[in-house]
C-alpha atoms as a PDB file:
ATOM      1  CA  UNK A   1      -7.278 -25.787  -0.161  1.00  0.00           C
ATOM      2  CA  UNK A   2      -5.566 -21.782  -0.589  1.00  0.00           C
ATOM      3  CA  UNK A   3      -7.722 -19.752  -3.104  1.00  0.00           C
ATOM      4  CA  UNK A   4      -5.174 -18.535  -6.060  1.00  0.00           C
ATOM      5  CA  UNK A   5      -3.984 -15.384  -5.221  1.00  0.00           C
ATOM      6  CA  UNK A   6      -6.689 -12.499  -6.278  1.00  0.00           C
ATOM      7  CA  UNK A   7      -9.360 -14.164  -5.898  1.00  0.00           C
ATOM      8  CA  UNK A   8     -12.405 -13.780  -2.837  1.00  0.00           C
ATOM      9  CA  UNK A   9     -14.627 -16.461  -2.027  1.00  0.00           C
ATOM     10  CA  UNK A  10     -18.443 -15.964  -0.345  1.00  0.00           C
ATOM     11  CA  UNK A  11     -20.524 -18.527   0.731  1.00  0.00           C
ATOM     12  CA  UNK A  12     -23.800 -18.616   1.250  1.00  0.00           C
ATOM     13  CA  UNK A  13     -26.341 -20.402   3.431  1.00  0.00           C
ATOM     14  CA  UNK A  14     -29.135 -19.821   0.508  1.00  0.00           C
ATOM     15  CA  UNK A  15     -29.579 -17.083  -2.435  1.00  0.00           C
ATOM     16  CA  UNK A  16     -31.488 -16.756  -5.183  1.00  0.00           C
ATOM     17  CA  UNK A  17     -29.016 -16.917  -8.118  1.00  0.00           C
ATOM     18  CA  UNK A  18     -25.040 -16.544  -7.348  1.00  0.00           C
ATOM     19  CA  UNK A  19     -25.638 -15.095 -11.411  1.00  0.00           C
ATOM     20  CA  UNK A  20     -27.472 -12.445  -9.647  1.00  0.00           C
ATOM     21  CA  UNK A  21     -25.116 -11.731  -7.372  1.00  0.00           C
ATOM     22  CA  UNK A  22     -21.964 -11.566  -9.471  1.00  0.00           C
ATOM     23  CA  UNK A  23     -24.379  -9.334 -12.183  1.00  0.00           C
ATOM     24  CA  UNK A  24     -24.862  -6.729  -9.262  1.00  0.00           C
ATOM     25  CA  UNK A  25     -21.307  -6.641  -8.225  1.00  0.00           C
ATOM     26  CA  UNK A  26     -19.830  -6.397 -11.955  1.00  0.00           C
ATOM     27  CA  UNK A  27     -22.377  -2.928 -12.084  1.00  0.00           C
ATOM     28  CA  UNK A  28     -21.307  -2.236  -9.214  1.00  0.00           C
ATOM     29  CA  UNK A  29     -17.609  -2.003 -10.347  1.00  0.00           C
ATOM     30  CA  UNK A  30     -16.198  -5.447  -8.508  1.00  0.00           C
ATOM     31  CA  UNK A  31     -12.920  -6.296  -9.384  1.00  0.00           C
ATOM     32  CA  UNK A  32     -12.633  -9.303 -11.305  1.00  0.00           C
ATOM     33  CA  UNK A  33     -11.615 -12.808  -9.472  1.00  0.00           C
ATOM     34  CA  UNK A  34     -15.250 -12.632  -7.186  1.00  0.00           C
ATOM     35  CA  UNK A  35     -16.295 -15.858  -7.102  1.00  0.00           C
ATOM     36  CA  UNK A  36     -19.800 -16.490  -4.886  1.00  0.00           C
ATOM     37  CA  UNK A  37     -20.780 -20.112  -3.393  1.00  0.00           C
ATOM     38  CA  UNK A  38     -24.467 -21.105  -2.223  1.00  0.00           C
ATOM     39  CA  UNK A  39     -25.290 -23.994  -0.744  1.00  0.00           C
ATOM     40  CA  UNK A  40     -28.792 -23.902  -1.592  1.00  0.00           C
ATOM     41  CA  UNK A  41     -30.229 -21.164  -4.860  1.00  0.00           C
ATOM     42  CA  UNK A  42     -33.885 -20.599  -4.756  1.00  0.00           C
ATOM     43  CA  UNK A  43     -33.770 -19.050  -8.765  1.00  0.00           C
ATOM     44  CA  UNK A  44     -31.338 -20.983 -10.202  1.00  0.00           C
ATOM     45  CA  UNK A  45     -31.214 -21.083 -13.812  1.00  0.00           C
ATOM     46  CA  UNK A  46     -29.675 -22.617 -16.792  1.00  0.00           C
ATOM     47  CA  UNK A  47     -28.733 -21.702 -20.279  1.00  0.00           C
ATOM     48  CA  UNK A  48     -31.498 -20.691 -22.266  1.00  0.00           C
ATOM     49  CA  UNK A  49     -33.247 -19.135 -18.704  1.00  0.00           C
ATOM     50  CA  UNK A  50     -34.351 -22.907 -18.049  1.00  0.00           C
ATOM     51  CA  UNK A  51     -34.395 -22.867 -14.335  1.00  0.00           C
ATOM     52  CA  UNK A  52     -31.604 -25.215 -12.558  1.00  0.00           C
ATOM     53  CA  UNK A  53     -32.548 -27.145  -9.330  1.00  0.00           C
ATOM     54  CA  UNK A  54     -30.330 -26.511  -6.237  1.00  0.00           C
ATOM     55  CA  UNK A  55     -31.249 -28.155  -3.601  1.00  0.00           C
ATOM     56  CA  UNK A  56     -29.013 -28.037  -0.142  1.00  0.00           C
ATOM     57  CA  UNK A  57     -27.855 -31.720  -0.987  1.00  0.00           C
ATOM     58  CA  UNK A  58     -24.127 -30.402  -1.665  1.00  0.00           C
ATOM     59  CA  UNK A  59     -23.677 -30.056  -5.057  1.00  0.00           C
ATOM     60  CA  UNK A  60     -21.973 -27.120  -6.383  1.00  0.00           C
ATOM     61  CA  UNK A  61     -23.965 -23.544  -6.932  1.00  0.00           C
ATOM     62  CA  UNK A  62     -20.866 -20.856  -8.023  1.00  0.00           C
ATOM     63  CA  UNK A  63     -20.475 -18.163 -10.414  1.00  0.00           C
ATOM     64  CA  UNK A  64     -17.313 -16.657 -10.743  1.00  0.00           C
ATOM     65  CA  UNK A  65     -16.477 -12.583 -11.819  1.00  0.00           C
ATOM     66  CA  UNK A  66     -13.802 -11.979 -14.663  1.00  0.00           C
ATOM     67  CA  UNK A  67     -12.712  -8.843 -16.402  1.00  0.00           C
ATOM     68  CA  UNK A  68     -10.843 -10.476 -19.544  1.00  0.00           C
ATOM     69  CA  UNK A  69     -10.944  -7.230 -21.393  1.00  0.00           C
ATOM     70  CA  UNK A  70     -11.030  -8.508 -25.561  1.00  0.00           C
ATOM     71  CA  UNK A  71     -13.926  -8.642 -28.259  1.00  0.00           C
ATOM     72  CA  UNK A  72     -17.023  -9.586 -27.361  1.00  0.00           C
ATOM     73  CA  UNK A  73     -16.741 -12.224 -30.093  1.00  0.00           C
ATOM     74  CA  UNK A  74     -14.099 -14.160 -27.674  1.00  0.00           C
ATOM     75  CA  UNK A  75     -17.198 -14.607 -25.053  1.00  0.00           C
ATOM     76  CA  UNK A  76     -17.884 -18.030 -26.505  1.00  0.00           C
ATOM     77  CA  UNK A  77     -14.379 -19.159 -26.031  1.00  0.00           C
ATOM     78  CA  UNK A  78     -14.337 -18.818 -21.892  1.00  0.00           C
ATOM     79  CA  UNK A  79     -17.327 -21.387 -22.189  1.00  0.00           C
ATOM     80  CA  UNK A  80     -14.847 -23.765 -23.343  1.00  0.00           C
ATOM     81  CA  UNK A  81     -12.079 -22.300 -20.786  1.00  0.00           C
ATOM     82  CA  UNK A  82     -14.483 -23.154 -18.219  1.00  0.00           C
ATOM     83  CA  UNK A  83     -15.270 -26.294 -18.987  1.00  0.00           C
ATOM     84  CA  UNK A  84     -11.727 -27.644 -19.310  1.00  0.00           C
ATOM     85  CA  UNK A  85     -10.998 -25.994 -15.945  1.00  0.00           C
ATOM     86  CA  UNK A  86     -14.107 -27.930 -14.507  1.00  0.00           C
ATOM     87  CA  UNK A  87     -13.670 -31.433 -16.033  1.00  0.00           C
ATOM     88  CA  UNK A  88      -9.676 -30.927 -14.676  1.00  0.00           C
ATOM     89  CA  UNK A  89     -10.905 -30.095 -11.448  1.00  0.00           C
ATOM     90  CA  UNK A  90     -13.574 -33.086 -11.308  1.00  0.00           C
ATOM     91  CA  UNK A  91     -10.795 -35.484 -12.830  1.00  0.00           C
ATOM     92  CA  UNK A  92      -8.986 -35.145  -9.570  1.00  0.00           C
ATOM     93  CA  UNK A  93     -11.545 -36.499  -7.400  1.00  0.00           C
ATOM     94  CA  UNK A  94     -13.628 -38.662  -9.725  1.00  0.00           C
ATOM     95  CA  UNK A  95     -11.938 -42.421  -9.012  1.00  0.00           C
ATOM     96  CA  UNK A  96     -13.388 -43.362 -12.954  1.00  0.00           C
ATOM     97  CA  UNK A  97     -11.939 -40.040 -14.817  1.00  0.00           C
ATOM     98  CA  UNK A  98     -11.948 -41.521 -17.924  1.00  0.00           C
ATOM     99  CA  UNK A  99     -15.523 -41.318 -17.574  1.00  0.00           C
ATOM    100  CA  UNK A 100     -16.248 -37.548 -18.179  1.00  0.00           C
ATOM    101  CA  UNK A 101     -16.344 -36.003 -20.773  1.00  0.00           C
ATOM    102  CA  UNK A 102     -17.187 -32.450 -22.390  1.00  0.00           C
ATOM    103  CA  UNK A 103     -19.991 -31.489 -24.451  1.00  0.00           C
ATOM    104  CA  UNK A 104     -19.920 -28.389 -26.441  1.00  0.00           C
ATOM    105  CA  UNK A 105     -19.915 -25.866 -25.673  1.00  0.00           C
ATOM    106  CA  UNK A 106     -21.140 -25.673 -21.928  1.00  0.00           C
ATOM    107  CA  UNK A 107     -21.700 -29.842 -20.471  1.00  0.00           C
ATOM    108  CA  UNK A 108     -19.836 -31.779 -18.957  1.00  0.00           C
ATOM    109  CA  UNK A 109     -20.925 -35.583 -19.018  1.00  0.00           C
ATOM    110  CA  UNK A 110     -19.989 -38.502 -17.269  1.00  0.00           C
ATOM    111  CA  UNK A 111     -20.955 -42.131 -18.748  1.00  0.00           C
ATOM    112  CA  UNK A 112     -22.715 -39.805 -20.672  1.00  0.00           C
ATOM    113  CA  UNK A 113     -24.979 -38.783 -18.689  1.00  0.00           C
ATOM    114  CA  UNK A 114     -25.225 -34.851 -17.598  1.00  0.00           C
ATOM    115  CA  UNK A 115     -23.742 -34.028 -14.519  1.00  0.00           C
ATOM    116  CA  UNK A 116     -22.632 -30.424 -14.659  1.00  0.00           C
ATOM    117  CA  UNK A 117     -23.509 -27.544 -16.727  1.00  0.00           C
ATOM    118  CA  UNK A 118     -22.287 -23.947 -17.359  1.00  0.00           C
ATOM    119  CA  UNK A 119     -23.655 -20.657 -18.030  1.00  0.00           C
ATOM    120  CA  UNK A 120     -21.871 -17.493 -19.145  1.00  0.00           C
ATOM    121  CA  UNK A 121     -22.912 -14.100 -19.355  1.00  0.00           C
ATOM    122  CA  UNK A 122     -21.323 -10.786 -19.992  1.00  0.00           C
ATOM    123  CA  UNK A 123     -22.044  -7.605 -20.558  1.00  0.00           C
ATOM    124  CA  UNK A 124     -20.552  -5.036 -23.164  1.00  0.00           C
ATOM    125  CA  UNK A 125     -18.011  -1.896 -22.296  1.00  0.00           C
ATOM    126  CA  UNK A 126     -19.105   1.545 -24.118  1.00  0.00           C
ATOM    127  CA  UNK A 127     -16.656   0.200 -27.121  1.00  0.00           C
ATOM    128  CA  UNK A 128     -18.088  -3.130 -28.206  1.00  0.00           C
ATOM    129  CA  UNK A 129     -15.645  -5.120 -25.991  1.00  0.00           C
ATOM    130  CA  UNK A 130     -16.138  -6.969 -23.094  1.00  0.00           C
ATOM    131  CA  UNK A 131     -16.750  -5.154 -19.986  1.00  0.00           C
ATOM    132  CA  UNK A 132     -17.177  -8.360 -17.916  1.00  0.00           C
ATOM    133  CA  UNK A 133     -18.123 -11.993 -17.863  1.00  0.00           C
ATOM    134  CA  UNK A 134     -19.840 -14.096 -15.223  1.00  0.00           C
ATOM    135  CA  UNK A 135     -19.397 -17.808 -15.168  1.00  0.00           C
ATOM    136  CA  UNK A 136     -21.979 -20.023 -13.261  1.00  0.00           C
ATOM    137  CA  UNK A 137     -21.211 -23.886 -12.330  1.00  0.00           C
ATOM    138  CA  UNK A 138     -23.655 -26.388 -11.005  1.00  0.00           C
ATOM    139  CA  UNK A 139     -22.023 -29.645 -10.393  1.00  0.00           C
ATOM    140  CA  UNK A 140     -23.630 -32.380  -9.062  1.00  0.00           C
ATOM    141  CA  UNK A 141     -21.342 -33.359  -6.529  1.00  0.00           C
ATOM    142  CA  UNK A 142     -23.552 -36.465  -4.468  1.00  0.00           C
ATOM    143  CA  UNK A 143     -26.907 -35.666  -5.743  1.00  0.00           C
ATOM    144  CA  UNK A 144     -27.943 -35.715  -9.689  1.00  0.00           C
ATOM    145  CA  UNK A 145     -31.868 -34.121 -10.086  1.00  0.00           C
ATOM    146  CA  UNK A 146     -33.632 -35.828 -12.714  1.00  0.00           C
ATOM    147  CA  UNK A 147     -34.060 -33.684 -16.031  1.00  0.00           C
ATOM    148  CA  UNK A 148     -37.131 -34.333 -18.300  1.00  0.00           C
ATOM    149  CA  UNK A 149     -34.578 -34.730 -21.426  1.00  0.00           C
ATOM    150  CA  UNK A 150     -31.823 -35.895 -20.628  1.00  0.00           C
ATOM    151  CA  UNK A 151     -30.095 -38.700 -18.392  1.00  0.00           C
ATOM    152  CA  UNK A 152     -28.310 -37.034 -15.313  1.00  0.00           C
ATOM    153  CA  UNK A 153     -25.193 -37.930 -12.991  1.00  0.00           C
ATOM    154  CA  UNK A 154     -23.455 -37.236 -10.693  1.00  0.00           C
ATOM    155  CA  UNK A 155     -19.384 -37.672  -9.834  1.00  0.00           C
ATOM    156  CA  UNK A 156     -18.015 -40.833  -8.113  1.00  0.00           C
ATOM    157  CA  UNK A 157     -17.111 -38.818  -5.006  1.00  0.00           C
ATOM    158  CA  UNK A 158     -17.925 -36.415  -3.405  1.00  0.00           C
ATOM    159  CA  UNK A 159     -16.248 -33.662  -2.094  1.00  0.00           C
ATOM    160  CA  UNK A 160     -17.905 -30.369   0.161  1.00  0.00           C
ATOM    161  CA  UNK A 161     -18.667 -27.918  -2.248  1.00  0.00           C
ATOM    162  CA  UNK A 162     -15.943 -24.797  -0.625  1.00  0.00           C
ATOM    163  CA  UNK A 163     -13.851 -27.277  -1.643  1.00  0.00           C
ATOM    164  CA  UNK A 164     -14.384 -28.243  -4.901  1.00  0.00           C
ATOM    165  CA  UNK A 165     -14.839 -24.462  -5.355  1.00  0.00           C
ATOM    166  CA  UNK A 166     -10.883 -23.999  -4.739  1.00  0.00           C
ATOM    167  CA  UNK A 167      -9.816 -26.808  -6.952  1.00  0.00           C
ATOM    168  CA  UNK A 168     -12.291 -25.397  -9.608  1.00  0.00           C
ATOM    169  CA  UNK A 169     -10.824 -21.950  -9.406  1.00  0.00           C
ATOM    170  CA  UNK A 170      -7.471 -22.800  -9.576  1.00  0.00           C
ATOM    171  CA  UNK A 171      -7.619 -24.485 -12.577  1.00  0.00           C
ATOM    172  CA  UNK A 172      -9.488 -21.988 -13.622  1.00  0.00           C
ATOM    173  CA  UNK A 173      -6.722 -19.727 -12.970  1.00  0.00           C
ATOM    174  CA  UNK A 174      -4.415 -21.986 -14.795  1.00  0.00           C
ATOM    175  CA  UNK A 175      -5.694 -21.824 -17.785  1.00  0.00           C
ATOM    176  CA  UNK A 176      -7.010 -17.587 -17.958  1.00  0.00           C
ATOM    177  CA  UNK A 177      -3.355 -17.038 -17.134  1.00  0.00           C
ATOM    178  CA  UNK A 178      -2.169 -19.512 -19.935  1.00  0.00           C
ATOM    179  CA  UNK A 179      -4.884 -17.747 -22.741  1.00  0.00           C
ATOM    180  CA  UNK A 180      -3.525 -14.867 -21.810  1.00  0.00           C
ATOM    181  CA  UNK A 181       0.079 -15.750 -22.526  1.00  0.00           C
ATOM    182  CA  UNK A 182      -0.371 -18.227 -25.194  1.00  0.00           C
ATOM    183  CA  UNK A 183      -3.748 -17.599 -27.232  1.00  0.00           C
ATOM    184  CA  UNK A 184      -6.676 -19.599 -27.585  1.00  0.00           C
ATOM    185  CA  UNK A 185      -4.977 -22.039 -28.835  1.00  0.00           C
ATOM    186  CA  UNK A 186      -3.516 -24.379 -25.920  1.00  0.00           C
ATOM    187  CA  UNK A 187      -7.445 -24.773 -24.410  1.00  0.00           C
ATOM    188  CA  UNK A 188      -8.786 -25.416 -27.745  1.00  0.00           C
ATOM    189  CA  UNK A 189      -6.310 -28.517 -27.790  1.00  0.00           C
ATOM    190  CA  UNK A 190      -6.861 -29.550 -24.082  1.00  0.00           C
ATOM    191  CA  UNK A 191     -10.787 -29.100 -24.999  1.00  0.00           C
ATOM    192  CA  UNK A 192     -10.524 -31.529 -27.712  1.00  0.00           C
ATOM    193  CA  UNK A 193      -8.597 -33.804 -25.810  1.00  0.00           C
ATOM    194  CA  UNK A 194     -11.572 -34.301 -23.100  1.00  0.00           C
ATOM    195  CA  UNK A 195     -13.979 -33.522 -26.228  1.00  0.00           C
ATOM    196  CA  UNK A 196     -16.302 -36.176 -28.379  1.00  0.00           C
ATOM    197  CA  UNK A 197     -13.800 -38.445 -30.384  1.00  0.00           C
ATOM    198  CA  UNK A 198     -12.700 -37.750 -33.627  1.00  0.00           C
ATOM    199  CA  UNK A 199     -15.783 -38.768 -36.020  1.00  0.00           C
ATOM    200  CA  UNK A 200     -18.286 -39.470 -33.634  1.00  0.00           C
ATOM    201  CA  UNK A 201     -21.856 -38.766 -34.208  1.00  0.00           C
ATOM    202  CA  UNK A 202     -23.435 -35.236 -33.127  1.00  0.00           C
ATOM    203  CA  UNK A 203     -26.897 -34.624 -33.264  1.00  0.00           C
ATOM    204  CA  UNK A 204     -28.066 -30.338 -32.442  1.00  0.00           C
ATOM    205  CA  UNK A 205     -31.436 -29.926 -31.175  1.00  0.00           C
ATOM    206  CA  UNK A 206     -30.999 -26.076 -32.513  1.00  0.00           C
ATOM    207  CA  UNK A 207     -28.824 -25.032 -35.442  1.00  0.00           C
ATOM    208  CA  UNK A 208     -27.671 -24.065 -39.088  1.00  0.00           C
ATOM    209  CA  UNK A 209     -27.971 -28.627 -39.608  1.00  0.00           C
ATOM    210  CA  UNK A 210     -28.947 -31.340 -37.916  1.00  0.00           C
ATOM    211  CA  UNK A 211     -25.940 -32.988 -36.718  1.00  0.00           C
ATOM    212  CA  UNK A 212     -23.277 -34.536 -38.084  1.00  0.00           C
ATOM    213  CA  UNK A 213     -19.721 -36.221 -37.443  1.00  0.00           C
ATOM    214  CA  UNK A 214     -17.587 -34.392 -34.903  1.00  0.00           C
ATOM    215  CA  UNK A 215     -14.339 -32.744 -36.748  1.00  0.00           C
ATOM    216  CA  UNK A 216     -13.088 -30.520 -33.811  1.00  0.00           C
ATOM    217  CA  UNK A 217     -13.225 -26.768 -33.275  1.00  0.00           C
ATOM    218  CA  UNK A 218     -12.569 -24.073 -35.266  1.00  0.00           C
ATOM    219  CA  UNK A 219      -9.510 -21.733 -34.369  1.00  0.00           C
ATOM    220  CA  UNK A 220     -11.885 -19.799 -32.840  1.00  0.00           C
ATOM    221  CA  UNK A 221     -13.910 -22.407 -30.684  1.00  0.00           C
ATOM    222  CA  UNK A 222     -16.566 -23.256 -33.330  1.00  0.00           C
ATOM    223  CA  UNK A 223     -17.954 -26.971 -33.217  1.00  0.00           C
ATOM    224  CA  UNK A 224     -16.676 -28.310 -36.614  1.00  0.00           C
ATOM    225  CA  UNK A 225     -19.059 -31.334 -37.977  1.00  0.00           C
ATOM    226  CA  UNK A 226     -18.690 -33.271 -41.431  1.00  0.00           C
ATOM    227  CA  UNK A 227     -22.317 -33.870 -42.969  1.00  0.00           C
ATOM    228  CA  UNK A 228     -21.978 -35.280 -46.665  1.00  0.00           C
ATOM    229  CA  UNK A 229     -19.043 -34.194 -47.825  1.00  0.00           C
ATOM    230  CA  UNK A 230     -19.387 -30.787 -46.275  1.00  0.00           C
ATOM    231  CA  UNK A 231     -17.454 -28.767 -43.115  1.00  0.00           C
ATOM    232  CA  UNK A 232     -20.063 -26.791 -40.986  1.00  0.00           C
ATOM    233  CA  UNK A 233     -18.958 -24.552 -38.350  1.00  0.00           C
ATOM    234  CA  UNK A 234     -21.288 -24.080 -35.723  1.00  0.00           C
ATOM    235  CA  UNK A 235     -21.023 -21.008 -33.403  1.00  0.00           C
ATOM    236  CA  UNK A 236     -24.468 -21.059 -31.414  1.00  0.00           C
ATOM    237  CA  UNK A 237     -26.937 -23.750 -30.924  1.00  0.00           C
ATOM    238  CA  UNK A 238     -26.877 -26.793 -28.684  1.00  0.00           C
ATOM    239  CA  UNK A 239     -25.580 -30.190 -28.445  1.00  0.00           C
ATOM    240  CA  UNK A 240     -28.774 -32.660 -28.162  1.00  0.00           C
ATOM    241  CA  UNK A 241     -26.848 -35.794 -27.794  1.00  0.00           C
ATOM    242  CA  UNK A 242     -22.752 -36.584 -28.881  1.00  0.00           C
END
């Protein structure tokens, strides 16, 4: 499967974080549309600098270089971008799609279970904006590692990781070309259509509340929960189960 046009692939037998690597080459002045594949990381990590385990059991170990230019207060929203790109991508090959889901604002879940996760990072330009983001993806593609919190998963079939990468990245494409056009607005609606249903319980393990009954997200890609009466946006925390 052709890369989208712009962007460079690297694979890698082993590294320690493909994070790393797409940090150093952001300093270093990389063009955006870097994307960097290991088969095996011996630092992954996680949101929240929880470490992530990558074995060389072919699941997925990518982070991906973009230079969306914006507010720094958009950051949160290319979570969500990245997320629909990935569940898209995983839809294709998964013979049960109706079985994953996302979690806001970085899981994706199948039966429920976790069986990919995604961390973004950025870094600020001398005038507040965004100078550029990294997304990392580890998708467990025929091997789910057992968390100590949390049920894991992985899809129901494989494919080799270069090319899940390609499928990944051009739906990631798809849908940075469309914000750009269109807003925030068309992923917001695709992310609520692969999202919690409408009402469902939401419990945070971190956050302004405890939980309560999934509403949507805000225009600006805030999870929206109804607790007694009341509408909470939430802009940072996580999801513990919902």
């Amino acid at each position: 499967m052709s890369l989208p046009p712009g962007w460079r692939l690297e694979v890698h037998a082993t590294l320690p974080s493909t994070a790393d690597r797409i940090a150093t080459a952001a300093e270093a002045g990389e063009p955006g549309g870097l994307a960097v594949l290991a088969r095996q990381q011996t630092a992954g990590r996680g949101r929240a600098g929880r470490a992530w385990a990558s074995p060389p059991l072919g699941n997925l170990y990518l982070s991906v270089l973009l230079r969306p230019g914006g507010s720094a207060r958009e950051a949160p929203q290319w979570s969500l971008l990245a997320g629909l790109a990935l569940i898209e991508a995983a839809a294709a090959i998964d013979p049960d799609p109706a079985a994953l889901r996302l979690k806001w604002p970085n899981d994706m879940l199948r039966h429920g279970a976790k069986c990919a996760g995604i961390l973004a990072e950025t870094a600020l330009a001398p005038d507040g904006g965004l100078s550029w983001l990294g997304l990392g993806f580890g998708v467990n593609l025929a091997h789910a590692p057992s968390l100590p919190d949390r049920p894991t998963a992985c899809l129901g079939a494989a494919e080799p990781p270069e090319e899940f990468a390609a499928r990944l990245l051009a739906r990631l494409d798809h849908w940075s070309r469309r914000r750009a056009a269109e807003g925030f607005g068309p992923v917001r609606a695709a992310w609520m259509a692969h999202g919690p249903a409408p009402g469902a319980p939401i419990t945070l393990r971190d956050g302004p509340i405890p939980g309560g009954a999934f509403a949507g997200l805000a225009e600006d890609g805030g999870l929206l929960l109804d607790q007694d009466g009341v509408r909470h946006t939430i802009r940072a925390g996580e999801v513990a189960a919902g």
